[in-house]
C-alpha atoms as a PDB file:
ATOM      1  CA  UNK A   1       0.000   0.000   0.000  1.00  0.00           C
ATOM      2  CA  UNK A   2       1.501   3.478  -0.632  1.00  0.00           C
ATOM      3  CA  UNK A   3       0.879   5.832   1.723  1.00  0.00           C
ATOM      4  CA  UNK A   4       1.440   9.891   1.803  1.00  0.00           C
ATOM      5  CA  UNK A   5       2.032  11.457   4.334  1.00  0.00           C
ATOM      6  CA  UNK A   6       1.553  15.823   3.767  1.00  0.00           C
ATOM      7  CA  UNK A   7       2.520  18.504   5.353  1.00  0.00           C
ATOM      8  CA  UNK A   8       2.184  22.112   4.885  1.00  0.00           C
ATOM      9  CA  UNK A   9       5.061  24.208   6.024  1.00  0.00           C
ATOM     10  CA  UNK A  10       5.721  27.155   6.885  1.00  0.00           C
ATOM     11  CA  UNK A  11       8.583  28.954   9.140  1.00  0.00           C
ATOM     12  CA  UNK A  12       8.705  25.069  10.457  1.00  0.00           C
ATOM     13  CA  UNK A  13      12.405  24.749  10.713  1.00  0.00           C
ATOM     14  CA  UNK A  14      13.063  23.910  13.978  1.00  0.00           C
ATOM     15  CA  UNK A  15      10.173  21.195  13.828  1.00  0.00           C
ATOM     16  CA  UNK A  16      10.648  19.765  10.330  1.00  0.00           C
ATOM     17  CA  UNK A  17      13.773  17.454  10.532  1.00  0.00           C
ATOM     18  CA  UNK A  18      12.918  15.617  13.555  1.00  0.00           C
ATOM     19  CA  UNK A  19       9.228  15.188  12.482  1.00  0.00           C
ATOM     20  CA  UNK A  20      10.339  13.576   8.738  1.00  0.00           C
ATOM     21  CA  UNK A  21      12.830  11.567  10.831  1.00  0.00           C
ATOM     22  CA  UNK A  22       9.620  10.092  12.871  1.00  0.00           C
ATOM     23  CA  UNK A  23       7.228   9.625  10.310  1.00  0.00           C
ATOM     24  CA  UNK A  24      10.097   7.437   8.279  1.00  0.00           C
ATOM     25  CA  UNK A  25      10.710   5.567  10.815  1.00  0.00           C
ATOM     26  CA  UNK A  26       7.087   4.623  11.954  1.00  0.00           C
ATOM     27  CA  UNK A  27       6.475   0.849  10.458  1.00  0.00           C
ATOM     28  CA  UNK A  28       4.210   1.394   7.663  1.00  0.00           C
ATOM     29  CA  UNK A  29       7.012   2.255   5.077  1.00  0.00           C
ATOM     30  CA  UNK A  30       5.405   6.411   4.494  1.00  0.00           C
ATOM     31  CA  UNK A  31       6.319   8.462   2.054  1.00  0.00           C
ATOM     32  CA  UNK A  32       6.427  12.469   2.771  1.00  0.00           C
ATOM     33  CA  UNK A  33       5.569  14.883   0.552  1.00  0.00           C
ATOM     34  CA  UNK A  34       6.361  18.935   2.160  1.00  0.00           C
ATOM     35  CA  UNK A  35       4.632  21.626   0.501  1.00  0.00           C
ATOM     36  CA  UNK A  36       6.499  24.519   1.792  1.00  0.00           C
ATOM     37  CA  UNK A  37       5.343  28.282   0.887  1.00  0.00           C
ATOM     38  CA  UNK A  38       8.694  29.833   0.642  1.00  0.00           C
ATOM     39  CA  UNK A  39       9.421  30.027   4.448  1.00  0.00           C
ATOM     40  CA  UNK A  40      11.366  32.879   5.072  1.00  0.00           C
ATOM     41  CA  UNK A  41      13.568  31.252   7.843  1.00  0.00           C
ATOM     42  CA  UNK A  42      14.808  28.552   5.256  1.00  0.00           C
ATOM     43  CA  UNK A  43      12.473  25.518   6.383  1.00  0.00           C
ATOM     44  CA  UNK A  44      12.517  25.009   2.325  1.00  0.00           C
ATOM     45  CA  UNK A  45      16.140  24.497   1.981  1.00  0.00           C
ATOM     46  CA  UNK A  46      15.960  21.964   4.932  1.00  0.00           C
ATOM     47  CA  UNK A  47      13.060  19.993   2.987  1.00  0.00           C
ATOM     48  CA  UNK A  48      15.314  19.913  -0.367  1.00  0.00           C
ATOM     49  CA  UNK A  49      18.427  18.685   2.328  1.00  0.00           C
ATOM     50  CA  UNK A  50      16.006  15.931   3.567  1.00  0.00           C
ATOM     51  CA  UNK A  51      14.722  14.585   0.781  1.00  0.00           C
ATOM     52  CA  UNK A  52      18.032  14.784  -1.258  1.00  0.00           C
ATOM     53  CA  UNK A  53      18.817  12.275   1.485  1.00  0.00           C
ATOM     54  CA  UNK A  54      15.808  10.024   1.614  1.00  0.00           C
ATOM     55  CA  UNK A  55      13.883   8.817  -1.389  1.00  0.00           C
ATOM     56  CA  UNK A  56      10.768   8.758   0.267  1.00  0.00           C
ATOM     57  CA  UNK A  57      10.734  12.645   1.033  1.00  0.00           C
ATOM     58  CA  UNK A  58       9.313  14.794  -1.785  1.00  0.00           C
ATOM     59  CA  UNK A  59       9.356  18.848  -1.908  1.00  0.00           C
ATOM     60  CA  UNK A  60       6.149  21.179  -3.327  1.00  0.00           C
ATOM     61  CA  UNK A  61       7.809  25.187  -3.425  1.00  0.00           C
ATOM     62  CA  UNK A  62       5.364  27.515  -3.874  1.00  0.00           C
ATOM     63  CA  UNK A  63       5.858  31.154  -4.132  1.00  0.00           C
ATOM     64  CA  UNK A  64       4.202  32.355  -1.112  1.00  0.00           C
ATOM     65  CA  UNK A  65       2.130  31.788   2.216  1.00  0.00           C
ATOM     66  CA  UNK A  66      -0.712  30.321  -0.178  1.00  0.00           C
ATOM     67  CA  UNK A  67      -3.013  29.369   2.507  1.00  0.00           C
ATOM     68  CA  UNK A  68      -3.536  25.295   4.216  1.00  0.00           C
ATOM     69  CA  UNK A  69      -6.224  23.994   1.926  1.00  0.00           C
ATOM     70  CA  UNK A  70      -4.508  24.187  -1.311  1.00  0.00           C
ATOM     71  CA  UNK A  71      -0.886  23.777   0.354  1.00  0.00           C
ATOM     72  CA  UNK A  72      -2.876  20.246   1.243  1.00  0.00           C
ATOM     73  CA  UNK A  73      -4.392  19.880  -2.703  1.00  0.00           C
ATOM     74  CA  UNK A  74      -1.604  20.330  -3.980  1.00  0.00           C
ATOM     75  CA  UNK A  75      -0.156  17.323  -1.789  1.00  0.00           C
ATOM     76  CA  UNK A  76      -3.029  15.951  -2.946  1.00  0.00           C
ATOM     77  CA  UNK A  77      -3.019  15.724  -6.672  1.00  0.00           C
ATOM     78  CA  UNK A  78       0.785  14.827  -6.469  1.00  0.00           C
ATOM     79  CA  UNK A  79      -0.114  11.535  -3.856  1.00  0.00           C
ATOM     80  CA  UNK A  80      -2.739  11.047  -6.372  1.00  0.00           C
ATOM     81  CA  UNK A  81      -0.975  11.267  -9.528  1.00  0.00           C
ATOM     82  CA  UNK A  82       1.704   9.098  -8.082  1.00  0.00           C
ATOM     83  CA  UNK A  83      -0.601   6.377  -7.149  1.00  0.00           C
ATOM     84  CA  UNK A  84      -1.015   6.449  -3.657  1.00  0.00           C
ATOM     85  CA  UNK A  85      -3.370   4.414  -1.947  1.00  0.00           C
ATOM     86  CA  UNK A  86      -4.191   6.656   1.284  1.00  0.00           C
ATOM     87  CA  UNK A  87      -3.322  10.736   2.110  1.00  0.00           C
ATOM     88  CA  UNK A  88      -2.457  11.632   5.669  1.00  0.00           C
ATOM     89  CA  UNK A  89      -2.676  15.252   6.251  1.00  0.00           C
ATOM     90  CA  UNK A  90      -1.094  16.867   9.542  1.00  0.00           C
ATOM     91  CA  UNK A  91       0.808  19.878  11.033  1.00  0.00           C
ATOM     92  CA  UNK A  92       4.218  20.080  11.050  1.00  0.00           C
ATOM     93  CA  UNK A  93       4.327  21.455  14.660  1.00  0.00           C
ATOM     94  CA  UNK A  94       4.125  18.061  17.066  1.00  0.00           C
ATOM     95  CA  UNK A  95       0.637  18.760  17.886  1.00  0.00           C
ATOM     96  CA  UNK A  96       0.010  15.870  15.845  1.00  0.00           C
ATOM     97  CA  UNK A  97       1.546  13.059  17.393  1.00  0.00           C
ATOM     98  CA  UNK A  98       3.140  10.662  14.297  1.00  0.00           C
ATOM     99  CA  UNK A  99       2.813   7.962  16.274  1.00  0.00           C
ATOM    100  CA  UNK A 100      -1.229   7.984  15.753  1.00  0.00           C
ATOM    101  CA  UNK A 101      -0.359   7.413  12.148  1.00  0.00           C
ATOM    102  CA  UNK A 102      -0.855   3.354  12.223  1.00  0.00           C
ATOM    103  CA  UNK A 103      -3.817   3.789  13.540  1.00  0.00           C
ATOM    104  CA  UNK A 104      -4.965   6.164  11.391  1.00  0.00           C
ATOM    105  CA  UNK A 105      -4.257   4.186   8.275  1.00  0.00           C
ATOM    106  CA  UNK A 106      -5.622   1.269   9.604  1.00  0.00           C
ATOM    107  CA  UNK A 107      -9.080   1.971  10.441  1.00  0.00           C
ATOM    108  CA  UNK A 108      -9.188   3.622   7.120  1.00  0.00           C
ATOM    109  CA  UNK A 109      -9.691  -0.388   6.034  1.00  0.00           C
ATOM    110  CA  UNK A 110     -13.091   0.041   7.802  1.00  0.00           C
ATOM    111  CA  UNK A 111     -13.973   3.636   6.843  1.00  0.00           C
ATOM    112  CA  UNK A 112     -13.393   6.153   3.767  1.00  0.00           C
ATOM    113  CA  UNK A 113     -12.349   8.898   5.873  1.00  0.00           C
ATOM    114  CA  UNK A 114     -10.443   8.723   9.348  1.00  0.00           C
ATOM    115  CA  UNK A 115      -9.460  11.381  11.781  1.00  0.00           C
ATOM    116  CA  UNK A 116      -7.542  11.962  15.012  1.00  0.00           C
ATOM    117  CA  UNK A 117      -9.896  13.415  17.035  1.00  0.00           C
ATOM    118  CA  UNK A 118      -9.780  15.351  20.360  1.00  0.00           C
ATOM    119  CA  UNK A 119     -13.246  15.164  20.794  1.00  0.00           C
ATOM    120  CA  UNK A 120     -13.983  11.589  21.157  1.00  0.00           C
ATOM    121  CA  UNK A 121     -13.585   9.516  24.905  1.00  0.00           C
ATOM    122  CA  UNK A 122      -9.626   9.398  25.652  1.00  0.00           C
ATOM    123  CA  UNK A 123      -8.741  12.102  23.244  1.00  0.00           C
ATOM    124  CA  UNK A 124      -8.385  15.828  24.483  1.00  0.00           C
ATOM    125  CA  UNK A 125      -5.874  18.709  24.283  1.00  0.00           C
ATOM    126  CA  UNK A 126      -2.713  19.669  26.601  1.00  0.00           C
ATOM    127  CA  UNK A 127      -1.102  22.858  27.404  1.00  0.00           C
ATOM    128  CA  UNK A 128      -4.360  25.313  25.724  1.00  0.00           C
ATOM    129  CA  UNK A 129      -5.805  28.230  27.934  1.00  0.00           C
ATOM    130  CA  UNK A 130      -9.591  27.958  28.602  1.00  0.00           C
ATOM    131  CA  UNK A 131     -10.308  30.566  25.819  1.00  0.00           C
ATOM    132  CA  UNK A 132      -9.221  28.623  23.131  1.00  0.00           C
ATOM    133  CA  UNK A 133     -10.705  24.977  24.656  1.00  0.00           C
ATOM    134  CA  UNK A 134     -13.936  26.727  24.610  1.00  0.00           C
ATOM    135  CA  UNK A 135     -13.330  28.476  21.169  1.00  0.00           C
ATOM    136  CA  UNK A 136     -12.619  25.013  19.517  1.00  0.00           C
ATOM    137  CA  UNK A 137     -15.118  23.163  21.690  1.00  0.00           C
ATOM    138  CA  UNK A 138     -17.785  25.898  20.349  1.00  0.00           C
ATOM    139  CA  UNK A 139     -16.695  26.180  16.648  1.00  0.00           C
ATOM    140  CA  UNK A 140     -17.122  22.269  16.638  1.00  0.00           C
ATOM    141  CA  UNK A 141     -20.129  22.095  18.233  1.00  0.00           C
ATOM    142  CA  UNK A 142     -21.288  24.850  15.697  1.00  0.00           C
ATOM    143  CA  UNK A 143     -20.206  22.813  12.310  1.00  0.00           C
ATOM    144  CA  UNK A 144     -21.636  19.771  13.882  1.00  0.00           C
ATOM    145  CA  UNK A 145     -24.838  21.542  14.559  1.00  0.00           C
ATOM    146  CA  UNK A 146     -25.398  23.432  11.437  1.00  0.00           C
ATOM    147  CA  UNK A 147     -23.991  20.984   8.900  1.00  0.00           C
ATOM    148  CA  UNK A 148     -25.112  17.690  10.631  1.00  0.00           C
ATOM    149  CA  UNK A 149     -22.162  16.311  10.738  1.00  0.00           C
ATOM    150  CA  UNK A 150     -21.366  13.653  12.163  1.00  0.00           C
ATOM    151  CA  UNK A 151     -17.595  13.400  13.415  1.00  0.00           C
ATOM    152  CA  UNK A 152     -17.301  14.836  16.625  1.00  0.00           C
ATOM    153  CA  UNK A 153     -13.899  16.823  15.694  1.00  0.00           C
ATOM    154  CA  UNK A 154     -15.004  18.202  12.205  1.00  0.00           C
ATOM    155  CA  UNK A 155     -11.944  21.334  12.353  1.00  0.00           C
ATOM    156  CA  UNK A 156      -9.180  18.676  12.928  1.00  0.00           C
ATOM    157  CA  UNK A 157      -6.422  18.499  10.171  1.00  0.00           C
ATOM    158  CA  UNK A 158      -4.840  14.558  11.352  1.00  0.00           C
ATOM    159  CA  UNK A 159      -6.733  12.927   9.306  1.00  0.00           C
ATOM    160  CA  UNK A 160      -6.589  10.170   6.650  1.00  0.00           C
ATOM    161  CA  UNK A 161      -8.470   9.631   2.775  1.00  0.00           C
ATOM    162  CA  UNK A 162      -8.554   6.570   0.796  1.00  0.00           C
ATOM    163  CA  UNK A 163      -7.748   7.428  -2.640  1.00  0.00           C
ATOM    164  CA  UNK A 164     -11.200   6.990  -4.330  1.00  0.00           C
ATOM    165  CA  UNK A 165     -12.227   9.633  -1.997  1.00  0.00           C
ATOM    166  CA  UNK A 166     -10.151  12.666  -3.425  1.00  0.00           C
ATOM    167  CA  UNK A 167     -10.863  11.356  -6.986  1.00  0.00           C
ATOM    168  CA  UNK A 168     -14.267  12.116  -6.281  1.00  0.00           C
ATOM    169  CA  UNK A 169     -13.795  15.351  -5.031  1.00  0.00           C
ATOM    170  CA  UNK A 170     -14.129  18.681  -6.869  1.00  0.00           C
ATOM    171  CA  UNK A 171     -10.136  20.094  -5.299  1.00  0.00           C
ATOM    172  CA  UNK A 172     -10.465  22.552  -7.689  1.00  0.00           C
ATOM    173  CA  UNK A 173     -13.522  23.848  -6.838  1.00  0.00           C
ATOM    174  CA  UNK A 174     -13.285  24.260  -3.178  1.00  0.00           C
ATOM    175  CA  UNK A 175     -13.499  27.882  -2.356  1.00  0.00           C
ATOM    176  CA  UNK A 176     -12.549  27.965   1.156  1.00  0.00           C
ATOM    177  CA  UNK A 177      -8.718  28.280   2.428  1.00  0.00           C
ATOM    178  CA  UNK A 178      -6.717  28.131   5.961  1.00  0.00           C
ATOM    179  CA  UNK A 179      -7.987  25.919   8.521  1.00  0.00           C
ATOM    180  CA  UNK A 180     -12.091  26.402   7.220  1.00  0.00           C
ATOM    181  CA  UNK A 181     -11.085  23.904   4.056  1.00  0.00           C
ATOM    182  CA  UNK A 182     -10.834  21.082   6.916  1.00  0.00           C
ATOM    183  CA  UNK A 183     -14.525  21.738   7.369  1.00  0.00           C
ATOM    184  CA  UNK A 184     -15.656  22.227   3.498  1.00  0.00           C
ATOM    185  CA  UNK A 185     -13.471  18.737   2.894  1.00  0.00           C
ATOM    186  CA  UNK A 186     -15.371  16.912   5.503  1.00  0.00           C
ATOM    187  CA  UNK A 187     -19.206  18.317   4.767  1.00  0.00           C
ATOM    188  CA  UNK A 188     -18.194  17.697   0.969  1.00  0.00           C
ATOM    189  CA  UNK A 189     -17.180  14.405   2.013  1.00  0.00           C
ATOM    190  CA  UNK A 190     -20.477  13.587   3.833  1.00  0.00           C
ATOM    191  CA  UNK A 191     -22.560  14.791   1.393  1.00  0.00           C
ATOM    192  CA  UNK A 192     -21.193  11.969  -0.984  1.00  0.00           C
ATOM    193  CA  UNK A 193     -22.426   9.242   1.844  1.00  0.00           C
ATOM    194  CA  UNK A 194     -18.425   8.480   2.606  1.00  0.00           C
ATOM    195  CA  UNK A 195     -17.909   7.152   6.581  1.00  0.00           C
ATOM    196  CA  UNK A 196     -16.099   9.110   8.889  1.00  0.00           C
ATOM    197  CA  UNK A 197     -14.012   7.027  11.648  1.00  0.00           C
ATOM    198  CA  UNK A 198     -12.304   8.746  14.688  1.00  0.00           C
ATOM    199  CA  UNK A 199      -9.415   7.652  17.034  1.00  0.00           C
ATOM    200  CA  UNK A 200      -8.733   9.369  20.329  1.00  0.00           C
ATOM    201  CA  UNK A 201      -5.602  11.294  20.102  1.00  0.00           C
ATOM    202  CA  UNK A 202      -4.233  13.672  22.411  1.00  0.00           C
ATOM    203  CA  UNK A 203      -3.217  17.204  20.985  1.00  0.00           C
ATOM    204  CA  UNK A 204      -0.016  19.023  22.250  1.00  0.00           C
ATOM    205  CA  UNK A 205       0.110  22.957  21.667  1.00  0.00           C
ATOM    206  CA  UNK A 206       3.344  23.086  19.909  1.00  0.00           C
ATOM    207  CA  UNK A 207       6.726  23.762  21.876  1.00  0.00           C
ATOM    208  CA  UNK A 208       8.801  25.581  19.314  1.00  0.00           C
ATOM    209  CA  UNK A 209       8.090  28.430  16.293  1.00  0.00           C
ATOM    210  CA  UNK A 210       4.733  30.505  16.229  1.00  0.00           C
ATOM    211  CA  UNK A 211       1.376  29.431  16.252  1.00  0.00           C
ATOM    212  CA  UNK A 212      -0.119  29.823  12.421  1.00  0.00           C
ATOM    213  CA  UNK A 213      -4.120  30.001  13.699  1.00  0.00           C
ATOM    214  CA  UNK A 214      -5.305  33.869  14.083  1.00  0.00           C
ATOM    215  CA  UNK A 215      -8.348  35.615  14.846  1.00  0.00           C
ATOM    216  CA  UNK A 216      -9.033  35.784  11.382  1.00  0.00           C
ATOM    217  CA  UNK A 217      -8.963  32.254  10.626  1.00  0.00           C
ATOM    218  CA  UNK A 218     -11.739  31.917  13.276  1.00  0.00           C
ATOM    219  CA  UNK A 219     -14.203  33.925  11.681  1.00  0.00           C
ATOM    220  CA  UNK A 220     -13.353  32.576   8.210  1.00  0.00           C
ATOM    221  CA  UNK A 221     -14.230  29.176   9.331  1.00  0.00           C
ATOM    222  CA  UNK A 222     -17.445  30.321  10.615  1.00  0.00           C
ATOM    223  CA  UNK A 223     -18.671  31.772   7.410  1.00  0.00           C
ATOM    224  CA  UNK A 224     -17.323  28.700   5.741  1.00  0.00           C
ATOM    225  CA  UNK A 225     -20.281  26.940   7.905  1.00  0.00           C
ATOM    226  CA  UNK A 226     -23.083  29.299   7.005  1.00  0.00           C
ATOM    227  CA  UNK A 227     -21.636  29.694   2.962  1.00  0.00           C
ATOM    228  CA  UNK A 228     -22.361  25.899   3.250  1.00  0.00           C
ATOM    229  CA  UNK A 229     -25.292  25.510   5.566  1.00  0.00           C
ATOM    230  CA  UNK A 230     -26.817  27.859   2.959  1.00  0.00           C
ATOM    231  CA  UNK A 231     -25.841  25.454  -0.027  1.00  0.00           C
ATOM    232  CA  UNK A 232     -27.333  22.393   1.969  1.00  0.00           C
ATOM    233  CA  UNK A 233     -30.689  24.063   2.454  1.00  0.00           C
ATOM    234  CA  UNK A 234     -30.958  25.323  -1.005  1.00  0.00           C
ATOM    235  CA  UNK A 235     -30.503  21.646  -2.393  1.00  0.00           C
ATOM    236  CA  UNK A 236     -32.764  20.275   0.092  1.00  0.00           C
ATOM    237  CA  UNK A 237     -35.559  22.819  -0.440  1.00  0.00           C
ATOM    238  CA  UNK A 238     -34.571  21.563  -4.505  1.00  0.00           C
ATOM    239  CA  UNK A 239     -35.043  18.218  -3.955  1.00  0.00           C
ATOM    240  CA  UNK A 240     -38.853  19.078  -1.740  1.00  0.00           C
ATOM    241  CA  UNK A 241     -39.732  20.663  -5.024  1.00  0.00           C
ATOM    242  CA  UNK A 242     -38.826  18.306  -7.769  1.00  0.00           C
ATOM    243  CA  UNK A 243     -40.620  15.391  -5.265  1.00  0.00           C
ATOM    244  CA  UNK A 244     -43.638  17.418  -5.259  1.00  0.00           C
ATOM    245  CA  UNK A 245     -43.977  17.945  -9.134  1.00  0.00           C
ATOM    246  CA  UNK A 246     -43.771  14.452  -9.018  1.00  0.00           C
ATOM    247  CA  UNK A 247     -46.984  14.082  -7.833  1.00  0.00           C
END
């Protein structure tokens, strides 16, 4: 089975090396693919240095900070196009643990989509204030609510796709960026009638380099979740109509 492992980076370089240096040694036999938007404090030129040493480690170089959805398409269509089987997408900052990765990959025998989630008995979150437990508690409790969906961590970025899933999948046509995409992938997703499975995982605030998530990203993702609560009622209400004409 060949399986991707992608990660966005950006100003990552004192988390980069050791991370790679996990994920290839975890017992599944991973690839990595970095998509790095020209990092200012040279976490590009330390992806080129790692994969000119290991085969397995591919380099994306884009020409700016591009944004975390298509940083993770275009990790996409190059697993894709390269024939992998499964896509794991995750930080580059240790608050995704690589060692969930086996587990990850194999529940995705038993579901399309899986997910490291915080929000699920024996997951949860170390080292975060009470503001943002209750900010991400809220925001997930919001996407749940409005979208009906049905993972119980639907903003978390460990996650892993079989490959028929992508294929199915409009990337292109996605219109949402930053950490709002996770949500538009997963209610996309669920409109298609794919599974979602979760495994507990425990989420670390990272220890070194700056935290990427602002103020702004928060409100994006919450007009993400109206844009498509919108979209959902308008095909519903569609569908009432046609069924009606019917009889």
């Amino acid at each position: 089975m060949d399986i991707r492992v992608i990660i966005p980076t950006y100003n990552e370089k004192e988390n980069l090396t050791d991370l790679v240096t996990q994920i290839l040694a975890l017992p599944i036999n991973a690839q990595v693919i970095i998509v790095d938007d020209h990092s200012p404090d040279g976490t590009g030129e330390i992806a080129d240095s790692l994969a000119a040493q290991e085969p397995r480690v591919s380099v994306i170089h884009r020409d700016g900070k591009l944004g975390l959805g298509t940083a993770y398409i275009a990790g996409f269509k190059k697993g894709l196009s390269e024939g992998s089987d499964r896509l794991i997408t995750m930080d580059a900052d240790f608050s995704h643990d690589p060692s969930y990765i086996p587990a990850l990959v194999a529940l995705a025998d038993s579901y399309h989509i899986t997910i490291g989630s915080r929000y699920i008995p024996q997951g949860g979150v170390v080292n975060w204030e009470w503001q943002r437990r209750f900010l991400s508690w809220s925001a997930n409790h919001f996407a749940r609510t409005v979208l009906g969906l049905k993972a119980q961590d639907c903003t978390a970025g460990f996650r892993c796709y079989r490959r028929e899933v992508l294929l199915s999948i409009e990337l292109d046509q996605i219109f949402s960026n930053g950490y709002s995409f996770l949500v538009e992938m997963l209610f996309k997703c669920q409109r298609q009638g794919y599974t979602v499975g979760e495994i507990p995982i425990i989420f670390a605030n990272r220890q070194r380099g700056e935290s990427k998530i602002s103020q702004q990203e928060i409100y994006k993702a919450m007009s993400t979740v109206m844009r498509l609560a919108v979209s959902r009622l308008v095909s519903h209400l569609t569908r009432v109509f046609k069924n009606r004409r019917l009889f």
